[in-house]
PDB file of N, CA and C in Angstrom:
ATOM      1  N   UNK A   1     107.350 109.399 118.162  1.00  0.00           N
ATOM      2  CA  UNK A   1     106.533 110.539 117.850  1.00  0.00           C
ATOM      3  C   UNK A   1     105.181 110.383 118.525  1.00  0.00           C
ATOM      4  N   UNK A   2     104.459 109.788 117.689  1.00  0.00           N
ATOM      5  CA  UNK A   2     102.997 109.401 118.445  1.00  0.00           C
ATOM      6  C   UNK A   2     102.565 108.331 119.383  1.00  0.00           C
ATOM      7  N   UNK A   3     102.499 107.987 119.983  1.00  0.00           N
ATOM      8  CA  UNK A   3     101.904 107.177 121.281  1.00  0.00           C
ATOM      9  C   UNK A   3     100.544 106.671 121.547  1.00  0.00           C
ATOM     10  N   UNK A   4     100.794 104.961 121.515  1.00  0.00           N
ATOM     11  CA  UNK A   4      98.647 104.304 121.397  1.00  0.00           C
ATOM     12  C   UNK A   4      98.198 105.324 122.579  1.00  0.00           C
ATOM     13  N   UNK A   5      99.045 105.608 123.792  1.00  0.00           N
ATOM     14  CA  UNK A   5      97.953 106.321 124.666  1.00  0.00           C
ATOM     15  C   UNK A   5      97.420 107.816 124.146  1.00  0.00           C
ATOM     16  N   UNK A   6      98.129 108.492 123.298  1.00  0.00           N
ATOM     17  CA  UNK A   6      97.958 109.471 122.558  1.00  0.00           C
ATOM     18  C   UNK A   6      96.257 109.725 121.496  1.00  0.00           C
ATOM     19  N   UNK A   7      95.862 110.912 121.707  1.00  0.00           N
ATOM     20  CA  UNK A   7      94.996 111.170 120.694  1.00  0.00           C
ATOM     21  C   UNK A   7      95.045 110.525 119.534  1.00  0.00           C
ATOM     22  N   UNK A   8      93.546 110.681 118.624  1.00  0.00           N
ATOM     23  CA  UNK A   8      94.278 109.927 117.196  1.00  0.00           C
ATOM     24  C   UNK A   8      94.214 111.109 116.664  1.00  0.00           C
ATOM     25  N   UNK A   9      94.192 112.712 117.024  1.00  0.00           N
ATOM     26  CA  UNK A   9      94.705 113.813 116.434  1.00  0.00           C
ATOM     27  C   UNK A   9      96.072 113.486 115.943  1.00  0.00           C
ATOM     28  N   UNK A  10      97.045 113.568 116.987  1.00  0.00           N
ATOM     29  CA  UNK A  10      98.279 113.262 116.328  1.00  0.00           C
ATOM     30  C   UNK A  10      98.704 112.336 115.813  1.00  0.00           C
ATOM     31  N   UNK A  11      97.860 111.582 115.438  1.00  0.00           N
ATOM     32  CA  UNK A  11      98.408 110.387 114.447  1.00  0.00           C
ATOM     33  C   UNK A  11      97.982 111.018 113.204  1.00  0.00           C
ATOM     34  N   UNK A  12      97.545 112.460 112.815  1.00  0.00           N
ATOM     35  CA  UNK A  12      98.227 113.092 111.544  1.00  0.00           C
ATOM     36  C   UNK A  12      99.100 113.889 110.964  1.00  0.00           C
ATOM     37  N   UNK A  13      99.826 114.010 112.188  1.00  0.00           N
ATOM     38  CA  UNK A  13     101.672 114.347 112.171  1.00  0.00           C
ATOM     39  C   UNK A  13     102.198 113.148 111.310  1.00  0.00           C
ATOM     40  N   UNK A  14     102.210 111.561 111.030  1.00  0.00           N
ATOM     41  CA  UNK A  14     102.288 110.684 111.193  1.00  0.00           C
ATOM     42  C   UNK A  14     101.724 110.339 109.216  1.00  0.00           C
ATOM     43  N   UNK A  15     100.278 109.813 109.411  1.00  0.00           N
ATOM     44  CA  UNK A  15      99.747 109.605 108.339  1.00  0.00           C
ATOM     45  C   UNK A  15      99.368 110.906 107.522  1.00  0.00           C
ATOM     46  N   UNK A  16      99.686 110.887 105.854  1.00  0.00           N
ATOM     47  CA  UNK A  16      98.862 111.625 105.666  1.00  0.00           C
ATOM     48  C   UNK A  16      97.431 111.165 104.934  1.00  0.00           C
ATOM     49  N   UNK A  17      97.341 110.531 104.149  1.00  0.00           N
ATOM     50  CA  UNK A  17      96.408 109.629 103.518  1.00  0.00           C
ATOM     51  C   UNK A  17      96.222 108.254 103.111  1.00  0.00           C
ATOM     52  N   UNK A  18      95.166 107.925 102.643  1.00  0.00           N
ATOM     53  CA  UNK A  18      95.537 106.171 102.043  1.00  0.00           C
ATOM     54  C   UNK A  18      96.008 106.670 100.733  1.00  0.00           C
ATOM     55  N   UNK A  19      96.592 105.643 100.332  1.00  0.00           N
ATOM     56  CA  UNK A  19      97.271 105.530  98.709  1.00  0.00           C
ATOM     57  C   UNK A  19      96.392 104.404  98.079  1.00  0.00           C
ATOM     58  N   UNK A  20      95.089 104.913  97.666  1.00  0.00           N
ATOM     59  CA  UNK A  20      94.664 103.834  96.382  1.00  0.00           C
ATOM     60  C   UNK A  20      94.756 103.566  95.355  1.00  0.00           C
ATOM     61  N   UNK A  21      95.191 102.384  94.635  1.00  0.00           N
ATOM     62  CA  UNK A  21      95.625 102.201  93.291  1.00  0.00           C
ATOM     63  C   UNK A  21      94.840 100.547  93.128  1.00  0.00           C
ATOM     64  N   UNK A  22      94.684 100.609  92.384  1.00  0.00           N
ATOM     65  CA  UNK A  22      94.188  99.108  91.937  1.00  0.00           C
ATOM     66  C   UNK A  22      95.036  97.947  92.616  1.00  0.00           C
ATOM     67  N   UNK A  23      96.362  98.018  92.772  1.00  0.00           N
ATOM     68  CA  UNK A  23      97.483  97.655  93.386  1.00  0.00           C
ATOM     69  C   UNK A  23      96.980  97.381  94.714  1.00  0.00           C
ATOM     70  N   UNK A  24      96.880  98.592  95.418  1.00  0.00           N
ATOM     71  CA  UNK A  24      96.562  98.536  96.654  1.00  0.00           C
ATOM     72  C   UNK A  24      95.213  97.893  97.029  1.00  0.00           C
ATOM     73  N   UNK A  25      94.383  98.228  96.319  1.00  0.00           N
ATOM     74  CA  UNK A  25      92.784  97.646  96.312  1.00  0.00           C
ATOM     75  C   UNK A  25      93.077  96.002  96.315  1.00  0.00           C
ATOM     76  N   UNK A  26      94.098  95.559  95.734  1.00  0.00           N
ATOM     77  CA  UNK A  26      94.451  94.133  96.048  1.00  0.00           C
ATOM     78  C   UNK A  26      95.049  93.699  97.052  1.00  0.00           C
ATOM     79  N   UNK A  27      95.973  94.539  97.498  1.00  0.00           N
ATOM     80  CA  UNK A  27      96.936  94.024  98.371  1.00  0.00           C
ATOM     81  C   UNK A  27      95.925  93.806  99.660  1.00  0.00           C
ATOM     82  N   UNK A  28      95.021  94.969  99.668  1.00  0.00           N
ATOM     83  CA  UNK A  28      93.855  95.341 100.823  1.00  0.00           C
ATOM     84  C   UNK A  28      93.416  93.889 100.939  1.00  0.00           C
ATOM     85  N   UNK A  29      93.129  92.821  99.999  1.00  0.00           N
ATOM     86  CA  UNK A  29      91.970  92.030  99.971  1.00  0.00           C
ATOM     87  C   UNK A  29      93.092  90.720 100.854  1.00  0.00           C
ATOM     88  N   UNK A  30      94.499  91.457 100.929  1.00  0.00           N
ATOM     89  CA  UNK A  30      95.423  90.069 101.183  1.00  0.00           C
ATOM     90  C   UNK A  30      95.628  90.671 103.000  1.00  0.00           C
ATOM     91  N   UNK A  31      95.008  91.908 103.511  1.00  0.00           N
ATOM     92  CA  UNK A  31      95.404  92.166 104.239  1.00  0.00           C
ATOM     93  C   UNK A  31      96.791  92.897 104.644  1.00  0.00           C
ATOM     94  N   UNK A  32      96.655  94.157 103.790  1.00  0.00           N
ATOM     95  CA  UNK A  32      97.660  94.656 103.481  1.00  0.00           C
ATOM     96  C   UNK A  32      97.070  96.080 103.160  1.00  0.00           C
ATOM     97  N   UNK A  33      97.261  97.303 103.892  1.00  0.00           N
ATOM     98  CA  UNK A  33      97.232  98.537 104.166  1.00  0.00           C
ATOM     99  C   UNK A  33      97.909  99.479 103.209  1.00  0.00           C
ATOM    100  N   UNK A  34      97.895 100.544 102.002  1.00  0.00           N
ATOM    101  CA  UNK A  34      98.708 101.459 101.719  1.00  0.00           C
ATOM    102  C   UNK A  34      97.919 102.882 102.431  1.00  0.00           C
ATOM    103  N   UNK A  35      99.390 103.311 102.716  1.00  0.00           N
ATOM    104  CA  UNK A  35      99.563 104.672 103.201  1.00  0.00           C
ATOM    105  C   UNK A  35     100.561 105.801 102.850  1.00  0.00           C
ATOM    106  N   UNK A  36     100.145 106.968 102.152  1.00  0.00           N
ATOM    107  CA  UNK A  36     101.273 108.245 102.171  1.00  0.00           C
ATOM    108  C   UNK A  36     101.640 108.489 103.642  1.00  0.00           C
ATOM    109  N   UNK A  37     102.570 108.625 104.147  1.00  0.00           N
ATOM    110  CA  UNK A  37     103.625 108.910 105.257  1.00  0.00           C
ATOM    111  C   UNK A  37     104.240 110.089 104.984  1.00  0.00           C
ATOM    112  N   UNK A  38     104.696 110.784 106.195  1.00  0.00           N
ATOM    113  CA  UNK A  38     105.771 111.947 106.437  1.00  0.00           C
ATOM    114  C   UNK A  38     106.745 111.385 105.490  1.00  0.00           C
ATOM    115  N   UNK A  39     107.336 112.135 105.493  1.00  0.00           N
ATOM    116  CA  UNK A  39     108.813 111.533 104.643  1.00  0.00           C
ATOM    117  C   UNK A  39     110.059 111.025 105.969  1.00  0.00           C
ATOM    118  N   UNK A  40     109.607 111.759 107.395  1.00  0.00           N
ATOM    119  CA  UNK A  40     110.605 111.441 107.752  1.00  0.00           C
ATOM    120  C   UNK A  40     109.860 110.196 109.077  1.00  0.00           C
ATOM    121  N   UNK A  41     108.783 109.954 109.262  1.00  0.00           N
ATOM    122  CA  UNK A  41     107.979 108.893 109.922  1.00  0.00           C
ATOM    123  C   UNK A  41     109.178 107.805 110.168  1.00  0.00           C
ATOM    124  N   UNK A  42     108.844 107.291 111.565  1.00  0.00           N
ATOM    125  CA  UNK A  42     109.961 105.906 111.452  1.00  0.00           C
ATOM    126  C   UNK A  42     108.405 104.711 111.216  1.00  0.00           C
ATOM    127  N   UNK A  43     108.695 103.671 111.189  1.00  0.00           N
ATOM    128  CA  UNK A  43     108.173 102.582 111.124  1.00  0.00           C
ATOM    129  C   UNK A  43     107.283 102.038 112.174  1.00  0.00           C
ATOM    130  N   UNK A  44     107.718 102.336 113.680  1.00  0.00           N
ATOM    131  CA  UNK A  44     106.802 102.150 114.791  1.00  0.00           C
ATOM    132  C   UNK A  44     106.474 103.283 115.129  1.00  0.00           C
ATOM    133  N   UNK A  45     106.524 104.712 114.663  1.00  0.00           N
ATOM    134  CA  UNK A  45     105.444 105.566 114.741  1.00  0.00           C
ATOM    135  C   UNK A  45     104.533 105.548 113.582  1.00  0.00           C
ATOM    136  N   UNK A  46     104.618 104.846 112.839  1.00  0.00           N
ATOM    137  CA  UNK A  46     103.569 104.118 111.755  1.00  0.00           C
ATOM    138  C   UNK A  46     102.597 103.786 111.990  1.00  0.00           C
ATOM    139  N   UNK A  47     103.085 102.218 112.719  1.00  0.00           N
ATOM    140  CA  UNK A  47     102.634 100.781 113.113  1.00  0.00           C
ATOM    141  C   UNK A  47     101.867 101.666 114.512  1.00  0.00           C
ATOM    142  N   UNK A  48     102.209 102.619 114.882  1.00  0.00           N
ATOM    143  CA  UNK A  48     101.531 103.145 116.523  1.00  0.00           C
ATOM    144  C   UNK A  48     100.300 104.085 116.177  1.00  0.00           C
ATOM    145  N   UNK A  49     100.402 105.182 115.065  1.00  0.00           N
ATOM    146  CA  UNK A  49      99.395 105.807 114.404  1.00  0.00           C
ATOM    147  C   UNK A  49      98.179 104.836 113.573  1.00  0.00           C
ATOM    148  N   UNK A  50      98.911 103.968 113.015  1.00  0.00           N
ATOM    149  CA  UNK A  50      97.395 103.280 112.302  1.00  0.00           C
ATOM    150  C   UNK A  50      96.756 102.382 113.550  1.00  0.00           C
ATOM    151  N   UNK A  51      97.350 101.757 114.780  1.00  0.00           N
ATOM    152  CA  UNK A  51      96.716 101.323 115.693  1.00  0.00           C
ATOM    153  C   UNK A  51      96.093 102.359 116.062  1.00  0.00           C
ATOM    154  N   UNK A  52      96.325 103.676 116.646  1.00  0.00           N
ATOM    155  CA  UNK A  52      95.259 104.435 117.731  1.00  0.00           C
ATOM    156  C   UNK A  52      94.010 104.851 116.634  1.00  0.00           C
ATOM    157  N   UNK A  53      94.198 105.032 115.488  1.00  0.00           N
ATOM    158  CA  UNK A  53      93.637 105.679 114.295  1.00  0.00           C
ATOM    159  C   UNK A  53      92.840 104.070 113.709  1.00  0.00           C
ATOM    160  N   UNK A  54      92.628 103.348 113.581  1.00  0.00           N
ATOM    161  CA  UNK A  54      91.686 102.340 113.127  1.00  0.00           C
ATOM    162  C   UNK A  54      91.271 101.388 114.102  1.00  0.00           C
ATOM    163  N   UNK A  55      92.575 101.297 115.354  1.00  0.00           N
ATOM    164  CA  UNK A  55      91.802  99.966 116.136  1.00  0.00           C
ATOM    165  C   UNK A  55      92.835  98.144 115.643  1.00  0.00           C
ATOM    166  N   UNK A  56      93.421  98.615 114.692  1.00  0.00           N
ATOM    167  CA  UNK A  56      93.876  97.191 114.414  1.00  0.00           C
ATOM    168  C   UNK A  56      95.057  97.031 115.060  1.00  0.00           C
ATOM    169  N   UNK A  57      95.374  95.641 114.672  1.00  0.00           N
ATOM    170  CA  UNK A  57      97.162  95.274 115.249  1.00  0.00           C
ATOM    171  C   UNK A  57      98.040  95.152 114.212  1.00  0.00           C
ATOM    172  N   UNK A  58      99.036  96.125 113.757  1.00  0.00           N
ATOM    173  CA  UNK A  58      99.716  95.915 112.868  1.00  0.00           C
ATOM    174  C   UNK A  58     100.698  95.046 113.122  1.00  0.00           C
ATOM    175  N   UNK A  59     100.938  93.879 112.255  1.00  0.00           N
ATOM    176  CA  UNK A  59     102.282  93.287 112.122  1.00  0.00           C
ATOM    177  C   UNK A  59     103.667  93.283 111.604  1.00  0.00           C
ATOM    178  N   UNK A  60     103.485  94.292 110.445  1.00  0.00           N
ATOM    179  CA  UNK A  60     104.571  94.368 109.743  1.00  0.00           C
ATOM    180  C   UNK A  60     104.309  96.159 108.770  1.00  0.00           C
ATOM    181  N   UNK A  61     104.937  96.319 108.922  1.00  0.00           N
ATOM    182  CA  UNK A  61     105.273  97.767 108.381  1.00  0.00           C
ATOM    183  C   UNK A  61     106.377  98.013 107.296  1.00  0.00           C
ATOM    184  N   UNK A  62     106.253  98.179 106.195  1.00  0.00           N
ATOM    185  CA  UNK A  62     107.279  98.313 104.665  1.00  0.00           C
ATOM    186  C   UNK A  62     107.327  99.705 104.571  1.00  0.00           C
ATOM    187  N   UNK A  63     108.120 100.315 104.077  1.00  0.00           N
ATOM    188  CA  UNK A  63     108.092 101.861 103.469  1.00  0.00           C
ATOM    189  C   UNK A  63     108.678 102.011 102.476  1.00  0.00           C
ATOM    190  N   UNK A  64     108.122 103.089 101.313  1.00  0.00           N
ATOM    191  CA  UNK A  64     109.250 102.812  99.623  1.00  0.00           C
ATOM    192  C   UNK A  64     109.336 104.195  99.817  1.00  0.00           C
ATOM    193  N   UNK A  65     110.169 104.760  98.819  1.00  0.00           N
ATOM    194  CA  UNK A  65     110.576 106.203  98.807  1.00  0.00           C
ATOM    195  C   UNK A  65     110.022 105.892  97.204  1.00  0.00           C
ATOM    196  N   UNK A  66     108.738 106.909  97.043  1.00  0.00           N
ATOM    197  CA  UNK A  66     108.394 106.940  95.003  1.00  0.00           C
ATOM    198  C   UNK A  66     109.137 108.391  94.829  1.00  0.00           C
ATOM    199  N   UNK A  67     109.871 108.182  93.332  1.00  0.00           N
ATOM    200  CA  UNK A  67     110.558 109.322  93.252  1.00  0.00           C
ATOM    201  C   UNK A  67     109.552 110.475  92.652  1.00  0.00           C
ATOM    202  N   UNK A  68     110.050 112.288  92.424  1.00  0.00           N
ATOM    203  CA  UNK A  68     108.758 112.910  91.786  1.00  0.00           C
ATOM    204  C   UNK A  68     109.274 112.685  90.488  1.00  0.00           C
ATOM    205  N   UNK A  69     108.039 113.056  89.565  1.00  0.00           N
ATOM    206  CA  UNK A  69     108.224 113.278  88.336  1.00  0.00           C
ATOM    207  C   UNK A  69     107.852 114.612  87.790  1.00  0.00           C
ATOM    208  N   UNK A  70     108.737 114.359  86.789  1.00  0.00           N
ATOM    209  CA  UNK A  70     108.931 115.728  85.784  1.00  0.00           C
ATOM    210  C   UNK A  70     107.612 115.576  85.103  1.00  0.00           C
ATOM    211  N   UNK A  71     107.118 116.653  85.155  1.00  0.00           N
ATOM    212  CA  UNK A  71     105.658 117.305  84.632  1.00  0.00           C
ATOM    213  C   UNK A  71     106.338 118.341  83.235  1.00  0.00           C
ATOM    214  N   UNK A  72     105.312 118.417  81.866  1.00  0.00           N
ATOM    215  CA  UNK A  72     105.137 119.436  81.495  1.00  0.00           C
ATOM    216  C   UNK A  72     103.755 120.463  81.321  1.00  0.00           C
ATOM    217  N   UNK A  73     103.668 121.346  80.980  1.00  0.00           N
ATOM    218  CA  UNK A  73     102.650 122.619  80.714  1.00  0.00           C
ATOM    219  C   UNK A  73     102.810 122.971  79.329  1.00  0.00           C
ATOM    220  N   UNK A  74     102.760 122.826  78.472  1.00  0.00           N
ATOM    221  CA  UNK A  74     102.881 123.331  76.941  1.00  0.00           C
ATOM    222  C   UNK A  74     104.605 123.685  77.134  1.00  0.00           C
ATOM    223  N   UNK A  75     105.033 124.679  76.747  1.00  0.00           N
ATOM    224  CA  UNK A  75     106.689 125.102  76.999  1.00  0.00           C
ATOM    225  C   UNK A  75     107.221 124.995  78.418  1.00  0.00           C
ATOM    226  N   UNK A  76     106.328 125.066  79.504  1.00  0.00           N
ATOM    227  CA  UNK A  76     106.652 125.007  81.095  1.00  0.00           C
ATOM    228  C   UNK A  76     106.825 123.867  81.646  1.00  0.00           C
ATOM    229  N   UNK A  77     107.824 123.466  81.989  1.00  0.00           N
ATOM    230  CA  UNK A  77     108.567 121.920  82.766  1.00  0.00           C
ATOM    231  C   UNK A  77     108.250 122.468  84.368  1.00  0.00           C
ATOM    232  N   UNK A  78     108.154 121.585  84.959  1.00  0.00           N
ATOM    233  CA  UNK A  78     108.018 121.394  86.230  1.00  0.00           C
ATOM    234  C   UNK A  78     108.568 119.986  86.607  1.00  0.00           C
ATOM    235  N   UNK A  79     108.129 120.079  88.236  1.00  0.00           N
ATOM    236  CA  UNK A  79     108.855 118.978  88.754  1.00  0.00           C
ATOM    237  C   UNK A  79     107.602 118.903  89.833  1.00  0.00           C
ATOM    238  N   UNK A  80     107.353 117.380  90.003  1.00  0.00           N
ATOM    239  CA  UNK A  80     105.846 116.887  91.260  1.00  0.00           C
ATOM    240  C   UNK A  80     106.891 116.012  92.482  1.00  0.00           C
ATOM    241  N   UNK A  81     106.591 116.563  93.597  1.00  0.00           N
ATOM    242  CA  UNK A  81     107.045 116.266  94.795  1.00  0.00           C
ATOM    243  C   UNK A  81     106.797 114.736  94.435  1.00  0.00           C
ATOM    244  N   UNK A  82     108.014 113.692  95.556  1.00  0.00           N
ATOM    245  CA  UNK A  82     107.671 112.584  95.514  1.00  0.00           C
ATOM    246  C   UNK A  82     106.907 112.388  96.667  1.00  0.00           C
ATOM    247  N   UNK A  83     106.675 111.204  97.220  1.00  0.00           N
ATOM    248  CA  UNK A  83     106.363 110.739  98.481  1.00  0.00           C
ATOM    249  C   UNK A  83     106.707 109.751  99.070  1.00  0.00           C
ATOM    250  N   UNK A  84     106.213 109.296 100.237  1.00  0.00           N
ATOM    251  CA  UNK A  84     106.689 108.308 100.683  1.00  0.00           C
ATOM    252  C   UNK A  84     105.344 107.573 101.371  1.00  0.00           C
ATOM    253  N   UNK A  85     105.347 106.159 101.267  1.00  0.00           N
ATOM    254  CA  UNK A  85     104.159 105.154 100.919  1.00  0.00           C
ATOM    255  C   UNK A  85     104.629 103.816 101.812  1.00  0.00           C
ATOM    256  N   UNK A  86     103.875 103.814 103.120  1.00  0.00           N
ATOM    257  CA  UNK A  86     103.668 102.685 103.479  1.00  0.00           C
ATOM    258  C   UNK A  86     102.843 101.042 103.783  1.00  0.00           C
ATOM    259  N   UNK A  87     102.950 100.224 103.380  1.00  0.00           N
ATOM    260  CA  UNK A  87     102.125  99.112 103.247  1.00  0.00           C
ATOM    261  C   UNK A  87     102.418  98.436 104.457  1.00  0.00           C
ATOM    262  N   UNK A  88     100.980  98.009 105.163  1.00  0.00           N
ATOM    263  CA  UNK A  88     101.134  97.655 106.850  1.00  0.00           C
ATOM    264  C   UNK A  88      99.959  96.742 106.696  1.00  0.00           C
ATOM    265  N   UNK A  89     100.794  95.691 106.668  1.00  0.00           N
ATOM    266  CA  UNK A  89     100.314  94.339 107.311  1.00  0.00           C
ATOM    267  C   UNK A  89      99.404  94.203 108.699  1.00  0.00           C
ATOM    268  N   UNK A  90      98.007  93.716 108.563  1.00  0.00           N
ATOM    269  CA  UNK A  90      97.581  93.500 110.147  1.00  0.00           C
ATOM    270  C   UNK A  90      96.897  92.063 110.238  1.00  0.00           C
ATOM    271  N   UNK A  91      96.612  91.707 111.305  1.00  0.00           N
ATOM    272  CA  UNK A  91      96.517  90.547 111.523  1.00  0.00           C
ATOM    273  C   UNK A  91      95.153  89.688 111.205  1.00  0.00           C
ATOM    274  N   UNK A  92      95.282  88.584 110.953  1.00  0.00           N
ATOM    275  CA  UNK A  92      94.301  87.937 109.857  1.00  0.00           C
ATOM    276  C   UNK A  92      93.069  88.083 110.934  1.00  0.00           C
ATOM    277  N   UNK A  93      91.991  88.781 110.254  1.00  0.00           N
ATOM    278  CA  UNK A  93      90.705  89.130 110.686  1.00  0.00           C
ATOM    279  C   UNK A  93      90.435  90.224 110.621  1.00  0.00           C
ATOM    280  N   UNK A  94      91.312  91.372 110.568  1.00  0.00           N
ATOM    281  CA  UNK A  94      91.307  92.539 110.739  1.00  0.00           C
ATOM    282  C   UNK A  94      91.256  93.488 109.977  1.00  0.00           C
ATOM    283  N   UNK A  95      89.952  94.089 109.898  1.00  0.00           N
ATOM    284  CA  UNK A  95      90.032  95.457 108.203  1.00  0.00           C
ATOM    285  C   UNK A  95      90.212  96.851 108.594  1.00  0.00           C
ATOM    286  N   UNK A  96      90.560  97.553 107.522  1.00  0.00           N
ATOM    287  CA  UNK A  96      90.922  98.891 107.845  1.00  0.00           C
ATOM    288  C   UNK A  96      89.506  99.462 106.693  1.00  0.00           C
ATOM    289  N   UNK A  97      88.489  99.775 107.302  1.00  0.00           N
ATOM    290  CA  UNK A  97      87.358 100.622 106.312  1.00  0.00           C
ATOM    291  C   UNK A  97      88.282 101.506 105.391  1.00  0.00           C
ATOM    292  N   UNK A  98      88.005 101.500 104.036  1.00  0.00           N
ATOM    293  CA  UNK A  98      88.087 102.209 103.368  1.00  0.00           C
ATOM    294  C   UNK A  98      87.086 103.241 102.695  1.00  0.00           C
ATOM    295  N   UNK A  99      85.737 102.794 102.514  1.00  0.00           N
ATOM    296  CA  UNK A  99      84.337 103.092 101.848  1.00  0.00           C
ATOM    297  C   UNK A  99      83.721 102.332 101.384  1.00  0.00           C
ATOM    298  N   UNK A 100      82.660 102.573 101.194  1.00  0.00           N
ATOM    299  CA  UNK A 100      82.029 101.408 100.564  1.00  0.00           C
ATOM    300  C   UNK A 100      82.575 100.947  99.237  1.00  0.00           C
ATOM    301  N   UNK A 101      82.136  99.755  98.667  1.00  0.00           N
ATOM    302  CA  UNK A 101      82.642  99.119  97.450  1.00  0.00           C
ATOM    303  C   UNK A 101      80.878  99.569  96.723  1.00  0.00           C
ATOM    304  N   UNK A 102      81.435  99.832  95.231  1.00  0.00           N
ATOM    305  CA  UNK A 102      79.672  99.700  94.837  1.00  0.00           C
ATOM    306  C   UNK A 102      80.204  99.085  93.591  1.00  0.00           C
TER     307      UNK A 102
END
């Protein structure tokens, strides 16, 4: 899909956001990346979007499928899209800014 010689425009075909969770806020500190993904993203158009888009070297690329969940509204049930969430390893030295910490 996307290509390092490529814009980092289209590396948001690709990524759609970070996924922060306390979880992730740790994994971050081990050198370890979460990301919402396309649903249908392969793994080295991943690993190729967070390189042109931060600058780092990814090493390893994971992907989970989270399922949605059933929502209610008082009598009204619904249903919340799932997503799909990748955690990308980069190489020891290397940070991905998130914001500041306060």
């Amino acid at each position: 899909m996307a290509s390092a010689s490529q814009p980092a425009s289209t590396t948001t075909a690709v990524l759609v956001r970070p996924y922060l969770t306390e979880k992730s806020a740790r994994l971050a500190e081990l050198g370890q990346y979460t990301f919402v993904v396309t649903a249908r993203a392969e793994k080295v158009d991943i690993a190729r979007a967070i390189a042109a888009r931060y600058g780092v070297h990814p090493t390893q690329v994971t992907t989970v499928h989270l399922p949605g969940k059933t929502v209610r509204t008082g009598a009204t049930q619904g249903r919340r899209s799932g997503i799909r969430k990748a955690i990308i390893s980069v190489r020891p030295g290397e940070k991905i800014p998130f914001g500041a910490k306060t």
